[in-house]
C-alpha atoms as a PDB file:
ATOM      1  CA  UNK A   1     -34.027 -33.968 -92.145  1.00  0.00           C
ATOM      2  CA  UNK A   2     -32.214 -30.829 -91.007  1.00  0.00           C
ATOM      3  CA  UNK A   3     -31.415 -28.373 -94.249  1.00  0.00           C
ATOM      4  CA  UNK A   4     -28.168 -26.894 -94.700  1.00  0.00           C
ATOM      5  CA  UNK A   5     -27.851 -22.641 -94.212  1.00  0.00           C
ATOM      6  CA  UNK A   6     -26.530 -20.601 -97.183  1.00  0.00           C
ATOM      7  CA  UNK A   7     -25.553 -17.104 -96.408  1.00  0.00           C
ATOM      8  CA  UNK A   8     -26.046 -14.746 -99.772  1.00  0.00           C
ATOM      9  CA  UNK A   9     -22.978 -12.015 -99.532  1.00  0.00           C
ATOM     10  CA  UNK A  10     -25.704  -9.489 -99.068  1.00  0.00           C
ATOM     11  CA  UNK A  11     -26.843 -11.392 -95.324  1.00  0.00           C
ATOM     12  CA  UNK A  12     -22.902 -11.891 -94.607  1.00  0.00           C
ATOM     13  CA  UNK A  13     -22.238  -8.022 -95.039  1.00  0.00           C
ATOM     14  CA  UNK A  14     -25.458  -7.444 -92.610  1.00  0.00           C
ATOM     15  CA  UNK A  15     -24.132  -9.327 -90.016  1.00  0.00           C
ATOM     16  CA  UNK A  16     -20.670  -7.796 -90.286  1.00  0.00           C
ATOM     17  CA  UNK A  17     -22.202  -4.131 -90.183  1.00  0.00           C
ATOM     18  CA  UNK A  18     -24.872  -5.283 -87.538  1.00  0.00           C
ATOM     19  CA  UNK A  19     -21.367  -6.661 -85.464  1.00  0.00           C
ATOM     20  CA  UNK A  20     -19.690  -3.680 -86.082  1.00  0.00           C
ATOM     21  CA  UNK A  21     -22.190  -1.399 -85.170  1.00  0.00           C
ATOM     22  CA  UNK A  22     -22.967  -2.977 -81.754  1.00  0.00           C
ATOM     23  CA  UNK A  23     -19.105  -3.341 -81.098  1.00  0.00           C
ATOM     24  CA  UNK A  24     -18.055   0.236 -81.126  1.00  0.00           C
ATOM     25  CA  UNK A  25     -22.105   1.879 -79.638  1.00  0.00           C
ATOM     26  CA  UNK A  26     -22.565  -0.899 -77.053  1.00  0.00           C
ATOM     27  CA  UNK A  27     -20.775  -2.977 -73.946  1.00  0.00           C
ATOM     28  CA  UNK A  28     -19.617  -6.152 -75.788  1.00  0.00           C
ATOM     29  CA  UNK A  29     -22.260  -8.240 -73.707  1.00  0.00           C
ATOM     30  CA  UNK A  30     -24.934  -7.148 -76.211  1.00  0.00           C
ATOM     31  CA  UNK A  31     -22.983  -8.294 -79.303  1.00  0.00           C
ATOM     32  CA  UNK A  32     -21.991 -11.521 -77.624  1.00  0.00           C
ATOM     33  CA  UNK A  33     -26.181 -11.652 -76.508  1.00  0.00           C
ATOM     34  CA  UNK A  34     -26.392 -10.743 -80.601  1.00  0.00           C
ATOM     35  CA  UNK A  35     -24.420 -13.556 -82.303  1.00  0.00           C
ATOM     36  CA  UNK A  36     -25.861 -16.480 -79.631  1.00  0.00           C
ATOM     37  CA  UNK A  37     -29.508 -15.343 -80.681  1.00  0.00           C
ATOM     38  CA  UNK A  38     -28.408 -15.612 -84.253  1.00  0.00           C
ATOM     39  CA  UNK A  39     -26.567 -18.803 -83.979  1.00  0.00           C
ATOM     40  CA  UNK A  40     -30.127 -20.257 -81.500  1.00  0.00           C
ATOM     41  CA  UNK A  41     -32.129 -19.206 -84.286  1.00  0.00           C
ATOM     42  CA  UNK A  42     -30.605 -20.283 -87.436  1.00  0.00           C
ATOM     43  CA  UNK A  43     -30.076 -23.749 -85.518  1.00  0.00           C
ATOM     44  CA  UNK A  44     -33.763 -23.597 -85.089  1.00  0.00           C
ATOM     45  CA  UNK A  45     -34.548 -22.806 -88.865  1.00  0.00           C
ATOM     46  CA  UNK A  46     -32.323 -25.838 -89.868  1.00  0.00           C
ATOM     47  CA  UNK A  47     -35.188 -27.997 -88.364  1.00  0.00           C
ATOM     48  CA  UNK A  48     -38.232 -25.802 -88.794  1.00  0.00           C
ATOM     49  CA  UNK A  49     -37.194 -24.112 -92.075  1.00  0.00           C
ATOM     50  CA  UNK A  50     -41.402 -22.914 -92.178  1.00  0.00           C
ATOM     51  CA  UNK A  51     -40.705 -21.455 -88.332  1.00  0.00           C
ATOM     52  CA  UNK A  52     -41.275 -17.930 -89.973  1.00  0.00           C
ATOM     53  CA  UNK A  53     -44.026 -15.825 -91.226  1.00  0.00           C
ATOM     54  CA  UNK A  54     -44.442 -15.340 -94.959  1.00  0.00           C
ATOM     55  CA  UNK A  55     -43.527 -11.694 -96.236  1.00  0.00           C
ATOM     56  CA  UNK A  56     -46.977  -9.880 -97.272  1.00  0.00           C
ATOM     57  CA  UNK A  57     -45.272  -8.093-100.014  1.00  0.00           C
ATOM     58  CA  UNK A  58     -42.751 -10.959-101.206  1.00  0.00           C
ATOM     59  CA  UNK A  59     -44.202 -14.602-100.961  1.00  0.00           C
ATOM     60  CA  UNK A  60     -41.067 -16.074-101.946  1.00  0.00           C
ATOM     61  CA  UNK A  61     -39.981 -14.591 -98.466  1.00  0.00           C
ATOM     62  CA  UNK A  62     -39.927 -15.589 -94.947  1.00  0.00           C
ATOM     63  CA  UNK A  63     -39.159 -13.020 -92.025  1.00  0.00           C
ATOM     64  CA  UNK A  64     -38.482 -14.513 -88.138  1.00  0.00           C
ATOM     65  CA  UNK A  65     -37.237 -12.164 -85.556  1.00  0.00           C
ATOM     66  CA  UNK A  66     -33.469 -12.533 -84.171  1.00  0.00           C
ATOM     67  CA  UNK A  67     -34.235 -10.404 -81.261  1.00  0.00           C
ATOM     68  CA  UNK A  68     -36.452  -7.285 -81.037  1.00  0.00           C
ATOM     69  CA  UNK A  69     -34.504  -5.056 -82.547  1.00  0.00           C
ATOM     70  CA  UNK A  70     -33.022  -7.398 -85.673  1.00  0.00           C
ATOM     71  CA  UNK A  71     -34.980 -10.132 -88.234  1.00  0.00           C
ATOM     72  CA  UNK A  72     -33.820 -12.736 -90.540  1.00  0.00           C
ATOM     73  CA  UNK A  73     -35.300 -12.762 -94.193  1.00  0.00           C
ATOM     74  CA  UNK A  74     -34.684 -15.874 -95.661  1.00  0.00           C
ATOM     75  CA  UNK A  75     -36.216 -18.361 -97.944  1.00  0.00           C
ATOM     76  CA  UNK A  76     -36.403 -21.969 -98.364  1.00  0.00           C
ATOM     77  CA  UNK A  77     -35.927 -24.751-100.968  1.00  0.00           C
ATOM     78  CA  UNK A  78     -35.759 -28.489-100.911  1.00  0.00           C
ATOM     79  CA  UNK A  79     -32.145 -28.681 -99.385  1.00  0.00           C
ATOM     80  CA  UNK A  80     -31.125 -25.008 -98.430  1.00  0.00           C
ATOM     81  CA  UNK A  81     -32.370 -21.951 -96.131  1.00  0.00           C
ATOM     82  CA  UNK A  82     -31.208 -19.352 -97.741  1.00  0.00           C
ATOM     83  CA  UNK A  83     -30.711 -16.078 -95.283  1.00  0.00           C
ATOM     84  CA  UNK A  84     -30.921 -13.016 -97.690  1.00  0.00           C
ATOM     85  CA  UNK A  85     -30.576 -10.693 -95.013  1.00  0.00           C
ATOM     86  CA  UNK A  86     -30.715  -9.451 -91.763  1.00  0.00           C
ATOM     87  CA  UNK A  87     -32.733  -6.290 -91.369  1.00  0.00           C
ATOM     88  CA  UNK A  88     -33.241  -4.011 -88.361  1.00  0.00           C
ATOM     89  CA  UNK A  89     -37.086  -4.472 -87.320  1.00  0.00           C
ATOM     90  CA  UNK A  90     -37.206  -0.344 -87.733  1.00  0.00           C
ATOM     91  CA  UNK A  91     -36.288  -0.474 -91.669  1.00  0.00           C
ATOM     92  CA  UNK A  92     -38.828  -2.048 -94.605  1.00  0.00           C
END
C-alpha cells in the first residue's frame, strides 16, 4: 500500500527557495530537470518509504538524494512520509 506525502512548512519553504534560486542563477531547463527529479522521487518513496539511508546522527531520519546537488530528509510512519526538508548535499 502506497503512503500518502506530508510536506512540513519547513520542506515547502526549501523547495520554494531551492525554485527560486535555480530560476533567477540558471537556464530554466535545470529547474524544470529539478522539480521532475523531485516529483520521480517522492513517487518512488510513496512505494518504498525505507528507499533511503538512515541519518547517522538522527535515527528517526531518513536522507535519499534528489539529484547530486539536493537530498530529501524525511521520515516515515504507518500512513505518512513525512519530507522535513530538502537540503543542499554541501550543508549538514
Amino acid at each position: 500500500m502506497e503512503k500518502e506525502i506530508v510536506w512540513t512548512c519547513v520542506a515547502q519553504n526549501d523547495f520554494w527557495e531551492i525554485a527560486e534560486y535555480l530560476k533567477a542563477e540558471w537556464p530554466e531547463k535545470v529547474l524544470n530537470q529539478f522539480q521532475k527529479a523531485l516529483a520521480l522521487k517522492t513517487a518512488l518513496l510513496k512505494k518504498l518509504p525505507n528507499l533511503g539511508f538512515k541519518s547517522h546522527k538522527y535515527s528517526q531520519f531518513r536522507k535519499t538524494l534528489v539529484t547530486r546537488h539536493y537530498m530529501v530528509i524525511y521520515s516515515v510512519s504507518k500512513e505518512h512520509i513525512i519530507i522535513h526538508r530538502i537540503k543542499h548535499t554541501r550543508m549538514r
